[in-house]
Protein backbone atom coordinates (compact mmCIF):
# COMPACT_ATOMS: atom_id res chain seq x y z
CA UNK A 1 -115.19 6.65 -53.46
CA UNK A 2 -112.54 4.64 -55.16
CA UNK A 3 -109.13 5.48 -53.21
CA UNK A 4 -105.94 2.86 -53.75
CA UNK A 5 -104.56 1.74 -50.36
CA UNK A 6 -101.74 3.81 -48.68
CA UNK A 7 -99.83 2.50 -46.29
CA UNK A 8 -97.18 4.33 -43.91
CA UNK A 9 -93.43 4.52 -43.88
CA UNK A 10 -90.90 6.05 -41.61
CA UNK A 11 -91.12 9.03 -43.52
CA UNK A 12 -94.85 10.02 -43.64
CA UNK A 13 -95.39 8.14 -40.43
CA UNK A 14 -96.36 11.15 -38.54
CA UNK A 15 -98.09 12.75 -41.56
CA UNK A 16 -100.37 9.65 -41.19
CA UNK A 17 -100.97 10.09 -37.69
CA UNK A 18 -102.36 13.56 -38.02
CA UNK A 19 -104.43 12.43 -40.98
CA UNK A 20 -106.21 9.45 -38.76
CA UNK A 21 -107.01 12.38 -36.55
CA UNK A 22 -108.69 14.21 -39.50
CA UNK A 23 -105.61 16.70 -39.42
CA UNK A 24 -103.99 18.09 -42.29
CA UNK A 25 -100.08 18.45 -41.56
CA UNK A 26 -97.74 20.13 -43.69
CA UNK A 27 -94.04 20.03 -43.11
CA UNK A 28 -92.13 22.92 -42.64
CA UNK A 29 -88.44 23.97 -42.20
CA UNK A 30 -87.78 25.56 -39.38
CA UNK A 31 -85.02 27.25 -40.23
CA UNK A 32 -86.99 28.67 -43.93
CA UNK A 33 -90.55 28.58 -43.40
CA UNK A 34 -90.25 26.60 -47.22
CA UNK A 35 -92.97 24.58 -46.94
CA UNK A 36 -92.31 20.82 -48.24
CA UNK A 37 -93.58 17.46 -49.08
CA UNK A 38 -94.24 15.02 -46.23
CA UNK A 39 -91.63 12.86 -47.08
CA UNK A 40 -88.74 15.86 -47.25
CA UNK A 41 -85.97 15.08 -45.27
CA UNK A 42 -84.33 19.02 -45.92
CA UNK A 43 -85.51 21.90 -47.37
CA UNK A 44 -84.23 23.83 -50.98
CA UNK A 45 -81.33 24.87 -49.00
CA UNK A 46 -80.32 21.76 -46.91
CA UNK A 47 -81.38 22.47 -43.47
CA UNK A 48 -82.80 19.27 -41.96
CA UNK A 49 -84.36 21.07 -39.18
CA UNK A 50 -87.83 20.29 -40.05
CA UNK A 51 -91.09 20.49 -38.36
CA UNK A 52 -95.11 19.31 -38.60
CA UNK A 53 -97.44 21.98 -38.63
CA UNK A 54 -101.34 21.92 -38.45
CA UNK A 55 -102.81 22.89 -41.57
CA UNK A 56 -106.59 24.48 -42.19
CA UNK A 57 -107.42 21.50 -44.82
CA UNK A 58 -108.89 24.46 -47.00
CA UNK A 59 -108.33 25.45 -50.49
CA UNK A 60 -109.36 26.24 -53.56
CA UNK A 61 -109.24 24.18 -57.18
CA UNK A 62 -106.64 24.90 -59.47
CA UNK A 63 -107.13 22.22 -62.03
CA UNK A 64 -108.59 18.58 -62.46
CA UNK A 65 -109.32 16.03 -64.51
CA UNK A 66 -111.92 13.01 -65.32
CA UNK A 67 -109.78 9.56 -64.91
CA UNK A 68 -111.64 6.18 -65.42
CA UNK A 69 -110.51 3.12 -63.35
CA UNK A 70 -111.27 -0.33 -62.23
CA UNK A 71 -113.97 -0.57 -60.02
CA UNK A 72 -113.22 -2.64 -56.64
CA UNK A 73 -114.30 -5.96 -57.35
CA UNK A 74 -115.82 -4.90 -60.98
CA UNK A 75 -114.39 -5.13 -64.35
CA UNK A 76 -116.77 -1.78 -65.01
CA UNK A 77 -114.39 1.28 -65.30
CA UNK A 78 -115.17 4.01 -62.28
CA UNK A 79 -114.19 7.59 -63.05
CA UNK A 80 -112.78 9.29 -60.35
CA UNK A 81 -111.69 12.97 -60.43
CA UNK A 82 -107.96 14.25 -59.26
CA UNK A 83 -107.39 17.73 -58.88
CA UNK A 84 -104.71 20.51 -57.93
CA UNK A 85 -105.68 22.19 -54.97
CA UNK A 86 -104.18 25.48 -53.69
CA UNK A 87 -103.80 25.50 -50.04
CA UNK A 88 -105.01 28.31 -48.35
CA UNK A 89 -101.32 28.17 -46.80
CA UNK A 90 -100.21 28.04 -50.24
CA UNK A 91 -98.37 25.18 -51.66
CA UNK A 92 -100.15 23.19 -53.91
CA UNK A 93 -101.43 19.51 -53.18
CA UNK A 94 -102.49 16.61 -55.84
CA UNK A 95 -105.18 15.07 -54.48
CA UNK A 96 -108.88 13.27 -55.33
CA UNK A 97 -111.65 15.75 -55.73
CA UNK A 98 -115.12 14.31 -54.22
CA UNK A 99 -118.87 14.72 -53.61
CA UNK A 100 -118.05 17.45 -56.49
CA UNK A 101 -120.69 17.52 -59.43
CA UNK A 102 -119.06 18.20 -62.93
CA UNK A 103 -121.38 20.96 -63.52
CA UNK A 104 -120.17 23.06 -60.45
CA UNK A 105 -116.59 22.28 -60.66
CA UNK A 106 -114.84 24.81 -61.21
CA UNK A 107 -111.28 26.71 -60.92
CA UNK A 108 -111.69 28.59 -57.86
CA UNK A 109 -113.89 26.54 -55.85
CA UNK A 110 -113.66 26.56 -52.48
CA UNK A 111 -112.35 22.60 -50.89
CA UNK A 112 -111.94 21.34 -47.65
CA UNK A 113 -110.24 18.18 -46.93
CA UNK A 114 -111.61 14.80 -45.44
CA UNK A 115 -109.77 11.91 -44.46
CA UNK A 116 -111.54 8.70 -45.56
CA UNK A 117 -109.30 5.07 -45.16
CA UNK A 118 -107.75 4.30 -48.17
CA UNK A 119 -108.72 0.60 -48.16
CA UNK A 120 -109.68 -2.38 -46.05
CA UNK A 121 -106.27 -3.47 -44.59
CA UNK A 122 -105.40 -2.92 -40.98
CA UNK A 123 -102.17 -0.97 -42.11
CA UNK A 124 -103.99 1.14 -44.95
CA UNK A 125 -104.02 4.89 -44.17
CA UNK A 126 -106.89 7.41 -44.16
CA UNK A 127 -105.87 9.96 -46.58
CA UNK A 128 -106.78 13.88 -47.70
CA UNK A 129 -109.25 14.05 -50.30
CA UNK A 130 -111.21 17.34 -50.98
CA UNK A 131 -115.04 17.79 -50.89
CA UNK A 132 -116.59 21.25 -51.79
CA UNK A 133 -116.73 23.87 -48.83
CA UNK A 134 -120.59 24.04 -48.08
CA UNK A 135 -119.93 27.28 -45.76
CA UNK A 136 -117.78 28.82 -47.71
């Protein structure tokens, strides 16, 4: 898995606590339901009354694509594959599709997210990718 480091700030902070847990959070207004990026600070309509809510981790694959990059320590391109992922609470996430053959992928597919460390550094986060649903 090739994953660029992440690291924290005050705005994600407890985003990244739920997702060293292996819990998906999603942040919500209370005052709307909207639900919004992790970094929000207010929703569409201004209310700063916001709130972290657990999230299933489950979707299903909107779109994707092939991407080549540099390999850790190589100078041998690595293709990873990013997706769109519809939550099953709805909003739509950008995220790294793996363990995902290109023969089965497919719109539709049913993901669940894991939370792998998104590089060796103490402060580097462990982040949402998706992997297929095998009971699903």
């Amino acid at each position: 898995m090739n994953i660029q480091p992440v690291v924290r700030d005050a705005a994600t902070s407890e985003f990244f606590d739920g997702t060293a847990r292996g819990v998906f959070l999603l942040r919500r207004s209370t005052e709307t339901g909207e639900i919004l990026a992790p970094p929000a600070a207010q929703d569409s309509l201004g209310n700063t009354d916001l709130e972290w809510v657990r999230a299933s981790g489950r979707g299903r694959v909107v779109s994707w694509a092939f991407v080549p990059r540099p390999g850790r320590g190589s100078d041998t391109p690595v293709e990873i594959t990013i997706g769109l992922v519809e939550l099953d609470e709805g909003p739509w996430w950008w995220t790294q599709l793996v363990d995902i053959d290109r023969d089965t992928l497919a719109a539709g597919l049913r993901v669940r997210a894991v939370f792998p460390k998104s590089g060796p550094a103490e402060t580097d986060e462990y982040v949402p990718v998706f992997t297929p649903a095998e009971d699903e």
